[in-house]
N, C-alpha and C. Protein backbone atom coordinates (compact mmCIF):
# COMPACT_ATOMS: atom_id res chain seq x y z
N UNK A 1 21.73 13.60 31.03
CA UNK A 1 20.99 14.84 30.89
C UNK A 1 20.93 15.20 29.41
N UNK A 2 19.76 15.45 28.90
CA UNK A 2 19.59 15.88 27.54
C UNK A 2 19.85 17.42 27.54
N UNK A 3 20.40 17.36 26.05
CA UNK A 3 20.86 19.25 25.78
C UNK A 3 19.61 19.71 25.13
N UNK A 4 19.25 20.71 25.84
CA UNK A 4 18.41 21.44 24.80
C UNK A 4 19.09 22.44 23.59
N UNK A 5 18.29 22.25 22.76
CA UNK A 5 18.92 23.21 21.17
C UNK A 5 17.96 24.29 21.36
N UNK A 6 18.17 25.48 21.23
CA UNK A 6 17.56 26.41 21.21
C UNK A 6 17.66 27.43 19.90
N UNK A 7 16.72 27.51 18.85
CA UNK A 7 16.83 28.17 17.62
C UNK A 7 17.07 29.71 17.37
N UNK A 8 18.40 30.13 18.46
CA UNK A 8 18.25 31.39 18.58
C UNK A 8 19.23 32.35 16.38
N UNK A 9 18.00 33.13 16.18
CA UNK A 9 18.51 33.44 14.69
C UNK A 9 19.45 34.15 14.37
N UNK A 10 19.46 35.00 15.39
CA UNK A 10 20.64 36.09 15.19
C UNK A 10 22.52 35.59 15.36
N UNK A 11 22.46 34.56 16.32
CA UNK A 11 24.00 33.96 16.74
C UNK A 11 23.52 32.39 15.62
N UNK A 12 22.66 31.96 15.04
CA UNK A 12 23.00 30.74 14.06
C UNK A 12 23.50 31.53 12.94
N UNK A 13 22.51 32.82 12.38
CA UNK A 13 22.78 33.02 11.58
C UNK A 13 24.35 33.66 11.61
N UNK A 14 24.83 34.36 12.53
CA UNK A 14 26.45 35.08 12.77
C UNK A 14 27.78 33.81 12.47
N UNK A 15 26.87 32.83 13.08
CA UNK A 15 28.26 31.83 13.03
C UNK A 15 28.05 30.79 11.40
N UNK A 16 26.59 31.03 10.93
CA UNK A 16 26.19 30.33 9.25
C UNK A 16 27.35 31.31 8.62
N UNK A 17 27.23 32.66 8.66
CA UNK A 17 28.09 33.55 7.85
C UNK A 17 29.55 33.46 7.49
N UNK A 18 29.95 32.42 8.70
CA UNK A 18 31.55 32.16 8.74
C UNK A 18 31.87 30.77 7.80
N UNK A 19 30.76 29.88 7.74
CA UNK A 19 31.02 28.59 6.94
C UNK A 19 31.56 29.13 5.64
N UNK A 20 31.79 28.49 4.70
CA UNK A 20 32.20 28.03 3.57
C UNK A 20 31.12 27.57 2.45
N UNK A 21 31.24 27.97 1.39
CA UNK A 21 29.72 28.22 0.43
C UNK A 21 29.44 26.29 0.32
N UNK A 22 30.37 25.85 0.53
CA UNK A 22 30.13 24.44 0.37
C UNK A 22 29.64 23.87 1.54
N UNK A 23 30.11 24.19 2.29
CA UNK A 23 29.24 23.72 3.89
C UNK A 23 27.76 23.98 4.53
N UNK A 24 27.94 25.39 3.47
CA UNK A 24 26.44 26.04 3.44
C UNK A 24 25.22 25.30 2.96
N UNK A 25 25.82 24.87 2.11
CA UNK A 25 24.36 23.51 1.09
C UNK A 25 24.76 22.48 1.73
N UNK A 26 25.93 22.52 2.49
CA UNK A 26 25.39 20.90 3.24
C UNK A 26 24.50 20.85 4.28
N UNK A 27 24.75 21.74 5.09
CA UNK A 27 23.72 22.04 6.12
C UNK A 27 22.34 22.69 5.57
N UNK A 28 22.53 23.08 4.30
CA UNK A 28 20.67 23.20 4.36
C UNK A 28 20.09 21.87 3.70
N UNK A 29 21.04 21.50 2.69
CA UNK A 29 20.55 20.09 2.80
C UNK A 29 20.13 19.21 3.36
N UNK A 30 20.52 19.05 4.67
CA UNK A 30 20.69 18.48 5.80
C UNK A 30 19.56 18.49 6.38
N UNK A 31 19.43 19.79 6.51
CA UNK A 31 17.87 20.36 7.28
C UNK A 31 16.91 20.06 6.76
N UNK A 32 17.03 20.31 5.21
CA UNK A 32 15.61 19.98 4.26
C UNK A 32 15.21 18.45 4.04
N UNK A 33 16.60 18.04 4.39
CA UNK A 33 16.30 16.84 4.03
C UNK A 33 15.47 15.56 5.69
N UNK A 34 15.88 16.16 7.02
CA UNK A 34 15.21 15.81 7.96
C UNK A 34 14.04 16.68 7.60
N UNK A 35 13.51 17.66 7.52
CA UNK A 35 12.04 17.94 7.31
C UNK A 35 11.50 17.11 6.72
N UNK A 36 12.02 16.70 5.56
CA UNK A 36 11.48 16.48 4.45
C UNK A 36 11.03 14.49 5.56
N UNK A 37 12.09 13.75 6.01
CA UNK A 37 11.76 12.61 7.01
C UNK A 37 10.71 12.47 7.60
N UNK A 38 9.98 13.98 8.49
CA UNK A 38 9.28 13.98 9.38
C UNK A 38 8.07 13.84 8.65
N UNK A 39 7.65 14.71 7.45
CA UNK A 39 6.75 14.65 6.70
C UNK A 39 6.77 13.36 5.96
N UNK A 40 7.53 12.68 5.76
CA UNK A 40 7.14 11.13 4.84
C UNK A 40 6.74 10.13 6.01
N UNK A 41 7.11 10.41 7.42
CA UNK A 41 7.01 9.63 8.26
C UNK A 41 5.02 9.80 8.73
N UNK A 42 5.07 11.02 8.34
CA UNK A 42 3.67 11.10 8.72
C UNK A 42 2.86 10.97 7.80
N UNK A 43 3.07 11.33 6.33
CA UNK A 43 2.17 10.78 5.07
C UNK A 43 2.48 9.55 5.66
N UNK A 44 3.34 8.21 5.98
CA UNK A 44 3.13 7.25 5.88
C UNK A 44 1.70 6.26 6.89
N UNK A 45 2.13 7.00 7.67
CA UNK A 45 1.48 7.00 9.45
C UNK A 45 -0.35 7.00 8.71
N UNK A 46 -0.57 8.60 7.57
CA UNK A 46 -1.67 8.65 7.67
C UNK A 46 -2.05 7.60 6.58
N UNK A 47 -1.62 6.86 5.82
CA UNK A 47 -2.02 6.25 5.10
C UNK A 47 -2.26 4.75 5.33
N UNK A 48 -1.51 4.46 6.12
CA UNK A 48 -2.04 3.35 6.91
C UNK A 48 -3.13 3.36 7.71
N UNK A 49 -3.96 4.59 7.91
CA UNK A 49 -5.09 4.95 8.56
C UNK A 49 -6.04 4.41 7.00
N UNK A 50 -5.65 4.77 6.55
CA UNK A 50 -7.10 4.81 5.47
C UNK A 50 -6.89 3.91 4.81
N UNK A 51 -5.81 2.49 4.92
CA UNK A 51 -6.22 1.34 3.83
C UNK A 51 -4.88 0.46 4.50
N UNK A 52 -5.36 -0.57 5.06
CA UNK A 52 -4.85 -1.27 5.58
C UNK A 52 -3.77 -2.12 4.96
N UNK A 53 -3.33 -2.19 3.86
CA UNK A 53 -2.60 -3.03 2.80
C UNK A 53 -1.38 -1.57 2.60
N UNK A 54 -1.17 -0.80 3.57
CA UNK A 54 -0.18 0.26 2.75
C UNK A 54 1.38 -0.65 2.43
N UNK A 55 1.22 -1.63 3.51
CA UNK A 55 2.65 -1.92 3.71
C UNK A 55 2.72 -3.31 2.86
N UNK A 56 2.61 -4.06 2.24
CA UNK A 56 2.02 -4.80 1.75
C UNK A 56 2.05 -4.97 0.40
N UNK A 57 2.71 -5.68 -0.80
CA UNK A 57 2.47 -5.57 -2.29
C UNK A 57 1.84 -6.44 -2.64
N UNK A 58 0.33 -6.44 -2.33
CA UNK A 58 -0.22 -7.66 -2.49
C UNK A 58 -1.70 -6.76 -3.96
N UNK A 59 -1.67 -5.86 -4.12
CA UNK A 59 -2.64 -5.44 -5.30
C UNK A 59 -1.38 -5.64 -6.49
N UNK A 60 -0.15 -5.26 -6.14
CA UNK A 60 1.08 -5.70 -6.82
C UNK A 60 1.12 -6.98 -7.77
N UNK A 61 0.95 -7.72 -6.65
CA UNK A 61 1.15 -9.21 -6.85
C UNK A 61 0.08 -9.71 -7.71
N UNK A 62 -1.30 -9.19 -7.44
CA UNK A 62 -2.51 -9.68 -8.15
C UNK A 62 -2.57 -9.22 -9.71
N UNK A 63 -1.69 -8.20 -10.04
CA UNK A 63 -2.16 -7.33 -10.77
C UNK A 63 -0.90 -7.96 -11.75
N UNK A 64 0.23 -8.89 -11.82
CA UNK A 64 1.19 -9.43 -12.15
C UNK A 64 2.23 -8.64 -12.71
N UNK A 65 2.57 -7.62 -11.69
CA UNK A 65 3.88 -6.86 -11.88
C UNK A 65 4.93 -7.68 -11.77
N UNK A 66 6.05 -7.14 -12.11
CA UNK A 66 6.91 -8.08 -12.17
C UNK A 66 7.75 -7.21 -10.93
N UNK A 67 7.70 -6.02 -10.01
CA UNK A 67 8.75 -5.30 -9.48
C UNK A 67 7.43 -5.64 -7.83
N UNK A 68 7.96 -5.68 -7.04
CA UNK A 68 7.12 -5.75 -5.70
C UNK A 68 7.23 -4.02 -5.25
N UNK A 69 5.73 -3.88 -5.02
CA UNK A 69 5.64 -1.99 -4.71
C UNK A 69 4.38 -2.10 -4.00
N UNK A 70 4.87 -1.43 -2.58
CA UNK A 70 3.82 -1.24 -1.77
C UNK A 70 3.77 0.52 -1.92
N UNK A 71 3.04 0.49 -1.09
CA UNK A 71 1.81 2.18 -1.49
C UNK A 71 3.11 3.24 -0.61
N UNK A 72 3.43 2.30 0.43
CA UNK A 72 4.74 3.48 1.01
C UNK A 72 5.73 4.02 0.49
N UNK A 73 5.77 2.82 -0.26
CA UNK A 73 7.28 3.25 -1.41
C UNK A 73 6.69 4.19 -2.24
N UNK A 74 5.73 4.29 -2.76
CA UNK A 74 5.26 5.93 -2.97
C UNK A 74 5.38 6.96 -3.22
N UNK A 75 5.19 7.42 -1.30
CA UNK A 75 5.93 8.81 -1.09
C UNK A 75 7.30 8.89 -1.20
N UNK A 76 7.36 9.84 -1.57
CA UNK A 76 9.07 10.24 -2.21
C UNK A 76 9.36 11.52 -1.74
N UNK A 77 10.71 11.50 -1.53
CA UNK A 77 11.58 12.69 -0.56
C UNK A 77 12.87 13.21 -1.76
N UNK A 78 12.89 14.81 -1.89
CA UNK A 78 13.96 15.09 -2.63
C UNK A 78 14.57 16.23 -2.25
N UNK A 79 15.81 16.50 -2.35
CA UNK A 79 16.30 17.75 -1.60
C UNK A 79 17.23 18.15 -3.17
N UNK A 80 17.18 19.38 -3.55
CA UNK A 80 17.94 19.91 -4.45
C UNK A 80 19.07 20.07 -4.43
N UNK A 81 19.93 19.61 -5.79
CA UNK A 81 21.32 20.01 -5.50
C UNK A 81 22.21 20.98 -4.83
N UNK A 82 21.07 21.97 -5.10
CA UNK A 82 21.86 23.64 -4.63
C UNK A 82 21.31 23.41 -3.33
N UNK A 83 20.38 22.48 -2.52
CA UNK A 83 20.03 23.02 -0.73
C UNK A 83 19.16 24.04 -1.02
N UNK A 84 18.51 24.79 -1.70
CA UNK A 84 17.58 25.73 -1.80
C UNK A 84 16.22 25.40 -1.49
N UNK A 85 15.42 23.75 -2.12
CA UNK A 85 14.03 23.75 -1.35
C UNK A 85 14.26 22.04 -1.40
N UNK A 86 13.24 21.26 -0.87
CA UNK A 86 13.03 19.97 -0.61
C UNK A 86 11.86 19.85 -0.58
N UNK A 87 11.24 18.46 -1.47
CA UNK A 87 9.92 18.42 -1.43
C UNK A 87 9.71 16.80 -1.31
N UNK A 88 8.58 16.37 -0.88
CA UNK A 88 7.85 15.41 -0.71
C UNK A 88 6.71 15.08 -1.44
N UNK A 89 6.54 14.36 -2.32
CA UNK A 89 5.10 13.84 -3.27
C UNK A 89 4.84 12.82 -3.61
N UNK A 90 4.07 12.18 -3.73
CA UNK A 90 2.91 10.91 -3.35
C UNK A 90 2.90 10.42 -4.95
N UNK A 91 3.68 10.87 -5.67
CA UNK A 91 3.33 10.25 -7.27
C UNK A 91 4.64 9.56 -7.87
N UNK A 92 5.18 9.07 -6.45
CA UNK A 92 5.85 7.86 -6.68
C UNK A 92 5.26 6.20 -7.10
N UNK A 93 4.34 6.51 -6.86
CA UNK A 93 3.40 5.03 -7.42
C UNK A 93 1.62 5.97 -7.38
N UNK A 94 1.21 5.76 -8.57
CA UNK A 94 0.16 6.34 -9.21
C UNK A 94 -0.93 6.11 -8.48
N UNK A 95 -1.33 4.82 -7.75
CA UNK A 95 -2.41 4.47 -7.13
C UNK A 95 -2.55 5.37 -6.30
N UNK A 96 -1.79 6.25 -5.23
CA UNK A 96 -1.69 6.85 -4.35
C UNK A 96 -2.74 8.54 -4.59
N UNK A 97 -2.69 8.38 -5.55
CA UNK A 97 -3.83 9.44 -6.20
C UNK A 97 -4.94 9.76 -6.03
N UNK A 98 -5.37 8.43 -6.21
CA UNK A 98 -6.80 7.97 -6.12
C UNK A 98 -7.02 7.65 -4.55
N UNK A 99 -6.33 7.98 -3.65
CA UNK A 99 -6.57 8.05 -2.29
C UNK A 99 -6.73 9.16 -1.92
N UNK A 100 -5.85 9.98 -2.43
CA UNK A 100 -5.77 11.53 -2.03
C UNK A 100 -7.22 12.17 -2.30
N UNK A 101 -7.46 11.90 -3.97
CA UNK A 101 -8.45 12.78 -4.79
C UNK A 101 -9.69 11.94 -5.23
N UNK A 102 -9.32 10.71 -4.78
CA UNK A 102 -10.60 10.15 -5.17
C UNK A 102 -11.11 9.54 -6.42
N UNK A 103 -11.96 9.30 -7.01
CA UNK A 103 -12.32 9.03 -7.97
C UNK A 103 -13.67 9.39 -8.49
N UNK A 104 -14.25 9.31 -9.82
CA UNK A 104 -15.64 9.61 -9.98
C UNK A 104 -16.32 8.27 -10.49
N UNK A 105 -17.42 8.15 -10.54
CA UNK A 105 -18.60 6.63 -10.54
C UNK A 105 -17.92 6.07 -11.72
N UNK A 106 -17.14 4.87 -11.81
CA UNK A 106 -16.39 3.99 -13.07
C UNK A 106 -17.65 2.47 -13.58
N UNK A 107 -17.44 2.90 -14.69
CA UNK A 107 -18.23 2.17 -15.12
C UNK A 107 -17.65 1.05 -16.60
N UNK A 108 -17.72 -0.02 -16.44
CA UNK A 108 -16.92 -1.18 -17.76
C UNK A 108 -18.00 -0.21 -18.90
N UNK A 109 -16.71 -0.66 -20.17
CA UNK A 109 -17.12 -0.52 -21.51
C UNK A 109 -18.96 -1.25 -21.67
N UNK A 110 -19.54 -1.98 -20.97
CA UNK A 110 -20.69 -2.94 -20.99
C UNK A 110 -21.63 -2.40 -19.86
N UNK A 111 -21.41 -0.56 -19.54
CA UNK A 111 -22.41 -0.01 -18.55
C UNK A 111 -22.16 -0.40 -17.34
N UNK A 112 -21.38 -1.62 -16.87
CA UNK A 112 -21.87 -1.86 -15.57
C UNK A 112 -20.94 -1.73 -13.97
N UNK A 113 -21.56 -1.34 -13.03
CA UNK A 113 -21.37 -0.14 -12.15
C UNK A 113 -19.92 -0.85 -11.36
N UNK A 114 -18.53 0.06 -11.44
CA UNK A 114 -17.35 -0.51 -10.42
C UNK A 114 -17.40 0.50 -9.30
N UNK A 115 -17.88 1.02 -8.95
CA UNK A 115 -17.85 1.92 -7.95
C UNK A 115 -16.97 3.10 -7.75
N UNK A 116 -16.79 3.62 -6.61
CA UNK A 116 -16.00 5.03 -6.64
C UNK A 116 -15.44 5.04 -5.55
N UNK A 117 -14.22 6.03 -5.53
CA UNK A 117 -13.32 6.15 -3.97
C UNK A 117 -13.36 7.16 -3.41
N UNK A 118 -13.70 7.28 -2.54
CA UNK A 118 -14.29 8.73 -2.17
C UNK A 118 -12.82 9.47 -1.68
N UNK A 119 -12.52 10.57 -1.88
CA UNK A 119 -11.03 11.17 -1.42
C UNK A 119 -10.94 11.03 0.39
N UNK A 120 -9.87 10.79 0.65
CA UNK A 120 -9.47 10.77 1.76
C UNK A 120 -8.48 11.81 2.45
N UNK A 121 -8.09 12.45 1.08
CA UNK A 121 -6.58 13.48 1.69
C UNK A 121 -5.85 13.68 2.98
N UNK A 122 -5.37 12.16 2.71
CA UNK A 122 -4.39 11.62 3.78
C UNK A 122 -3.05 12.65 3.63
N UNK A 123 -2.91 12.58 2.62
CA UNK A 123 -1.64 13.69 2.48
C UNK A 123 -1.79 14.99 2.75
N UNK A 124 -2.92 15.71 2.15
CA UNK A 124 -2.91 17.26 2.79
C UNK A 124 -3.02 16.86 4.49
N UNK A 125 -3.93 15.50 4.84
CA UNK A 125 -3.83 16.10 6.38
C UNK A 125 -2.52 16.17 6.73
N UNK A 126 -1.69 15.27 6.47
CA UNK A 126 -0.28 15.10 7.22
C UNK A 126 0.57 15.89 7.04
N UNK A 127 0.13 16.45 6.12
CA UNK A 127 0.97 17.83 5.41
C UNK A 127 0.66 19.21 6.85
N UNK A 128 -0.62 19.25 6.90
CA UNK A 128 -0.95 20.46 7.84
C UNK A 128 -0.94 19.58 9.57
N UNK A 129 -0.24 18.17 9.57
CA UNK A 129 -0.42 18.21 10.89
C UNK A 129 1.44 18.22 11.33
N UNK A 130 2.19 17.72 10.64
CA UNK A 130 3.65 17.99 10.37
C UNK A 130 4.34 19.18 10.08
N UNK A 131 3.84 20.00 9.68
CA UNK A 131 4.13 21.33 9.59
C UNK A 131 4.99 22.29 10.34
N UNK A 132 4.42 22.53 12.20
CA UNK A 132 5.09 22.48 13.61
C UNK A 132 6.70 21.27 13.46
N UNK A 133 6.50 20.14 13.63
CA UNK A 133 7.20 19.25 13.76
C UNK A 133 8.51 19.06 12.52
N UNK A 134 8.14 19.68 11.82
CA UNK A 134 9.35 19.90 9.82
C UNK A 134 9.81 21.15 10.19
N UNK A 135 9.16 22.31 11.31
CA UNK A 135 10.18 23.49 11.30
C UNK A 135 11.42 23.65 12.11
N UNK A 136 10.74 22.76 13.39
CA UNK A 136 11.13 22.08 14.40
C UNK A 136 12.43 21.47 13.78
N UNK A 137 12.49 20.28 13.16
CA UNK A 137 13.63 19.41 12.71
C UNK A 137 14.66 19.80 11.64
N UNK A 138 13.53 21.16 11.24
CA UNK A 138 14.69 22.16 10.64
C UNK A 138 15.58 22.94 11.29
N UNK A 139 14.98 23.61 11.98
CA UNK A 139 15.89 24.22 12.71
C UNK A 139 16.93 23.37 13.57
N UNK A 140 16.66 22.67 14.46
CA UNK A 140 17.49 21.84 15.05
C UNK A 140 18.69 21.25 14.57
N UNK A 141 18.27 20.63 13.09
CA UNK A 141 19.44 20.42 12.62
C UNK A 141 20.63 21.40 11.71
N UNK A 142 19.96 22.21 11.65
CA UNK A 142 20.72 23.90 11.21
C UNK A 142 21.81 24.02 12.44
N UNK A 143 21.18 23.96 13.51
CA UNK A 143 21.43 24.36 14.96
C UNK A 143 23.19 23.27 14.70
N UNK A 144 22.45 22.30 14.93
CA UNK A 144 23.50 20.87 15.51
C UNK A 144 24.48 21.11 14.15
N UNK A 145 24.20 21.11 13.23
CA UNK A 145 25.00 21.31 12.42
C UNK A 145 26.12 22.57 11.97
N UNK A 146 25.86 24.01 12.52
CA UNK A 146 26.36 24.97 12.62
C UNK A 146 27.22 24.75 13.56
N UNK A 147 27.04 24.20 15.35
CA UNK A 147 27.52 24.11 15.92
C UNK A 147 28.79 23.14 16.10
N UNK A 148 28.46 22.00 15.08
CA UNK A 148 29.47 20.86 15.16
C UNK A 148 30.55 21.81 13.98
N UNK A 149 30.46 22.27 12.91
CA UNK A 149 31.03 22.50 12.22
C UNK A 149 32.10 23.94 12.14
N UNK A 150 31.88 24.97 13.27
CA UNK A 150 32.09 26.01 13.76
C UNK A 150 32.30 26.02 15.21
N UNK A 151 33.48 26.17 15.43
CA UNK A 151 33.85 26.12 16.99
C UNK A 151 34.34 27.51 17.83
């Protein structure tokens, strides 16, 4: 039988009040830092929608890097020392840019036409479709974590 967690605020927050200032940033850490999961899981999800090579270091390889980097490795997840905010951003590898925002008509030093990328904003979508699902995995683990740590 599965437990349900229920995000009730008034008894998380009564029994948060009793932790220890150090336990306190672990558990929001904790939290920010599964949000922060759900949202890289879904930037990843949407980016494999819009270019089939996400997983893959093969523009890498052509391009004669010497480090192997696919487009997933990318997105990047960070939670602050203090537990105060956690963020997720796509300018872990630069190409990832030019998916989001696109590009304008590129043209060689010799006039002649390389074309353009039209934006896809794979990331704002996943951003506004994860949103529900990052408050969700916040709370929960606030929850599981208050509760394991406070008896």
């Amino acid at each position: 039988m599965s437990e349900m967690l229920t995000c009730e605020t008034s008894v998380i927050l009564g029994k948060f009040a009793q932790l220890g200032v150090s336990s306190m940033v672990k558990v929001h850490k904790a939290a920010f830092a599964s949000a922060n999961r759900v949202l890289m899981k879904e930037a990843r999800l949407q980016l494999a929608g819009v270019t089939a090579r996400s997983k893959t270091g093969y523009s890498a390889r052509q391009r004669g890097w010497k480090r192997e980097s696919t487009l997933e490795r990318g997105i990047r997840s960070k939670v602050s020392a203090n537990g105060d905010k956690g963020k997720v951003h796509i300018m872990g590898d630069f190409r990832l840019k030019w998916f989001e925002m696109g590009t304008e008509d590129r043209f060689t030093r010799e006039d002649v036409y390389k074309g353009r990328m039209r934006a896809t904003r794979f990331f704002a979508h996943s951003v506004s479709t994860a949103k529900n699902a990052m408050e969700d995995a916040f709370c929960k683990t606030v929850a599981r974590a208050v509760k394991s740590r406070v008896k």
